[in-house]
C-alpha atoms as a PDB file:
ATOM      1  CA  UNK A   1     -98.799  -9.708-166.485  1.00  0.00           C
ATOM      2  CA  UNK A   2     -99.699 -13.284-166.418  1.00  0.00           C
ATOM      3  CA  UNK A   3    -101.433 -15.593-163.742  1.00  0.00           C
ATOM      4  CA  UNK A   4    -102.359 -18.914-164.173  1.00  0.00           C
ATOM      5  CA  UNK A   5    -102.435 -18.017-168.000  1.00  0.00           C
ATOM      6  CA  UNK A   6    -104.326 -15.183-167.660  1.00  0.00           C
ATOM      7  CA  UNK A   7    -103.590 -11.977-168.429  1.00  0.00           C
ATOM      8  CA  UNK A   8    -104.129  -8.783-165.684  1.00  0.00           C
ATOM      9  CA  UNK A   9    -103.918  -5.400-166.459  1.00  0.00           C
ATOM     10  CA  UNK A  10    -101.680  -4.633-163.240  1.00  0.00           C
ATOM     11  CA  UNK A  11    -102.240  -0.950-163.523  1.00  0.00           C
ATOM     12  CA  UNK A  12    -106.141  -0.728-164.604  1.00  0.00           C
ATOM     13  CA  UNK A  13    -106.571  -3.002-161.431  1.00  0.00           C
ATOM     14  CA  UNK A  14    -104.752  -0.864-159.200  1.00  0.00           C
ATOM     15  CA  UNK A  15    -106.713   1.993-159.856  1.00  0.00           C
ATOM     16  CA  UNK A  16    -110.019  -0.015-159.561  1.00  0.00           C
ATOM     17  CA  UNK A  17    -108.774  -0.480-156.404  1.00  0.00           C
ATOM     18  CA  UNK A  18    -107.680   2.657-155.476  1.00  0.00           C
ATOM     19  CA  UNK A  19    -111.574   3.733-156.246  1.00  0.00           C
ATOM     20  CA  UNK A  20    -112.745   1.345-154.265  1.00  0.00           C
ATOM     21  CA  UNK A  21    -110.949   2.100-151.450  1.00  0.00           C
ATOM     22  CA  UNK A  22    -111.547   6.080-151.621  1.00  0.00           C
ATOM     23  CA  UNK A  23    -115.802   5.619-152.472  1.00  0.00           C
ATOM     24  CA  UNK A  24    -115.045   2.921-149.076  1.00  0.00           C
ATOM     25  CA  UNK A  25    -113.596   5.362-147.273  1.00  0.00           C
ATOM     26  CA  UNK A  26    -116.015   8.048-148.288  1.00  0.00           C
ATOM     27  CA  UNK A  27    -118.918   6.215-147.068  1.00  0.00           C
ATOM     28  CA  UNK A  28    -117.554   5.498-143.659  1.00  0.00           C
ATOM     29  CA  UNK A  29    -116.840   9.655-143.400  1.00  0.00           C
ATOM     30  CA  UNK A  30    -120.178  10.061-144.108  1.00  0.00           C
ATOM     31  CA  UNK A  31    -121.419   6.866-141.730  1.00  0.00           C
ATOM     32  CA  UNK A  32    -119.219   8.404-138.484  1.00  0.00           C
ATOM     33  CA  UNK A  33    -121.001  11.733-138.629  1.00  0.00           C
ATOM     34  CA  UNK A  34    -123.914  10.186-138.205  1.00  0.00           C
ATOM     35  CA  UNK A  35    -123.399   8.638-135.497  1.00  0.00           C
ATOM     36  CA  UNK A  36    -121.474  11.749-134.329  1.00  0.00           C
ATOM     37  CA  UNK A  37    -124.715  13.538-134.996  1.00  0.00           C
ATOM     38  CA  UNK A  38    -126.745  10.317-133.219  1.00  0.00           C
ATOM     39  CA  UNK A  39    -124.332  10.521-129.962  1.00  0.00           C
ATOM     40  CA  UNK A  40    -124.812  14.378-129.486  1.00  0.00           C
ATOM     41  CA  UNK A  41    -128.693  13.878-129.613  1.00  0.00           C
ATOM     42  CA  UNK A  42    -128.358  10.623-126.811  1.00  0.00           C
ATOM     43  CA  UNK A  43    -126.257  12.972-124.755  1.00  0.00           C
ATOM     44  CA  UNK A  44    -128.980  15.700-125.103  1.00  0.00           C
ATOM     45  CA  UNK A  45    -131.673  13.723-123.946  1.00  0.00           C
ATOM     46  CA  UNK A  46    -129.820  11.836-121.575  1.00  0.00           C
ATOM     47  CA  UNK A  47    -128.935  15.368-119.804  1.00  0.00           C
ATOM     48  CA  UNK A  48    -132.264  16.561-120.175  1.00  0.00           C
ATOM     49  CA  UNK A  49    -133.421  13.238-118.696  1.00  0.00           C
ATOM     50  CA  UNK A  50    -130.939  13.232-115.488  1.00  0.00           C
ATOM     51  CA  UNK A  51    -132.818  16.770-115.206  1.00  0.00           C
ATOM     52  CA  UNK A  52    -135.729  15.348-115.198  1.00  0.00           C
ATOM     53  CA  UNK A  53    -135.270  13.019-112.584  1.00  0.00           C
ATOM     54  CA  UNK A  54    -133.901  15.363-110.457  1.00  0.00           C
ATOM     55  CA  UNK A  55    -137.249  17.785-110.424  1.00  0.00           C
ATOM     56  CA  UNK A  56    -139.328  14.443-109.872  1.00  0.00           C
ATOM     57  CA  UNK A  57    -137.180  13.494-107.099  1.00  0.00           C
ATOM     58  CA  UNK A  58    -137.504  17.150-105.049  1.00  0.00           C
ATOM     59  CA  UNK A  59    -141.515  16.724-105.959  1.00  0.00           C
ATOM     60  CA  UNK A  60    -141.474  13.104-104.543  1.00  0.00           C
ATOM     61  CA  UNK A  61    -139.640  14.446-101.683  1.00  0.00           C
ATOM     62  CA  UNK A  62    -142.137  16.982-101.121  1.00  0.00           C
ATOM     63  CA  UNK A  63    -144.620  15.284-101.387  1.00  0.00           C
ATOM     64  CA  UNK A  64    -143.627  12.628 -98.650  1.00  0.00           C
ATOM     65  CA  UNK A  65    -143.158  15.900 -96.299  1.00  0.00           C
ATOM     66  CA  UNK A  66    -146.734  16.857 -97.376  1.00  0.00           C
ATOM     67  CA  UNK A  67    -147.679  13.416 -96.285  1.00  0.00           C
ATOM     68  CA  UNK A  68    -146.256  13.816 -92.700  1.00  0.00           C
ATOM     69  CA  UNK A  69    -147.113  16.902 -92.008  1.00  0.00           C
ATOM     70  CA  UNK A  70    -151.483  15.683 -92.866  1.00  0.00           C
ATOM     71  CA  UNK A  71    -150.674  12.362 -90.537  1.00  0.00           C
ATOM     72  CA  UNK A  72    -149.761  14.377 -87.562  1.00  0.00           C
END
């Protein structure tokens, strides 16, 4: 085929493209289980942190009783 005067192997380019597309493709597969992998490790330490904040809060709690009870 011919543009501008040029000729294009129609077929060759379509499956340069196709290539493209699928190795495309093949690194965003690879790129969302990453961040799949990323997500489950922020959700981890987020539960571990909401944990941890509630043991500090009973110890805070605690110690504000503790507190009182050496005022009186």
């Amino acid at each position: 085929m011919y543009v501008f005067g040029v000729s294009i192997p129609i077929l060759e380019l379509l499956v340069i493209f196709c290539i493209v597309v699928v190795v495309y493709l093949v690194i965003l597969e690879i790129e969302f289980r990453q961040l799949k992998a990323i997500t489950k490790k922020f959700d981890d330490e987020e539960i571990l942190l909401s944990k941890e904040m509630r043991e500090l809060r009973s110890e805070v709690s605690e110690l504000k009783e503790v507190i009182k009870a050496l005022k009186r």
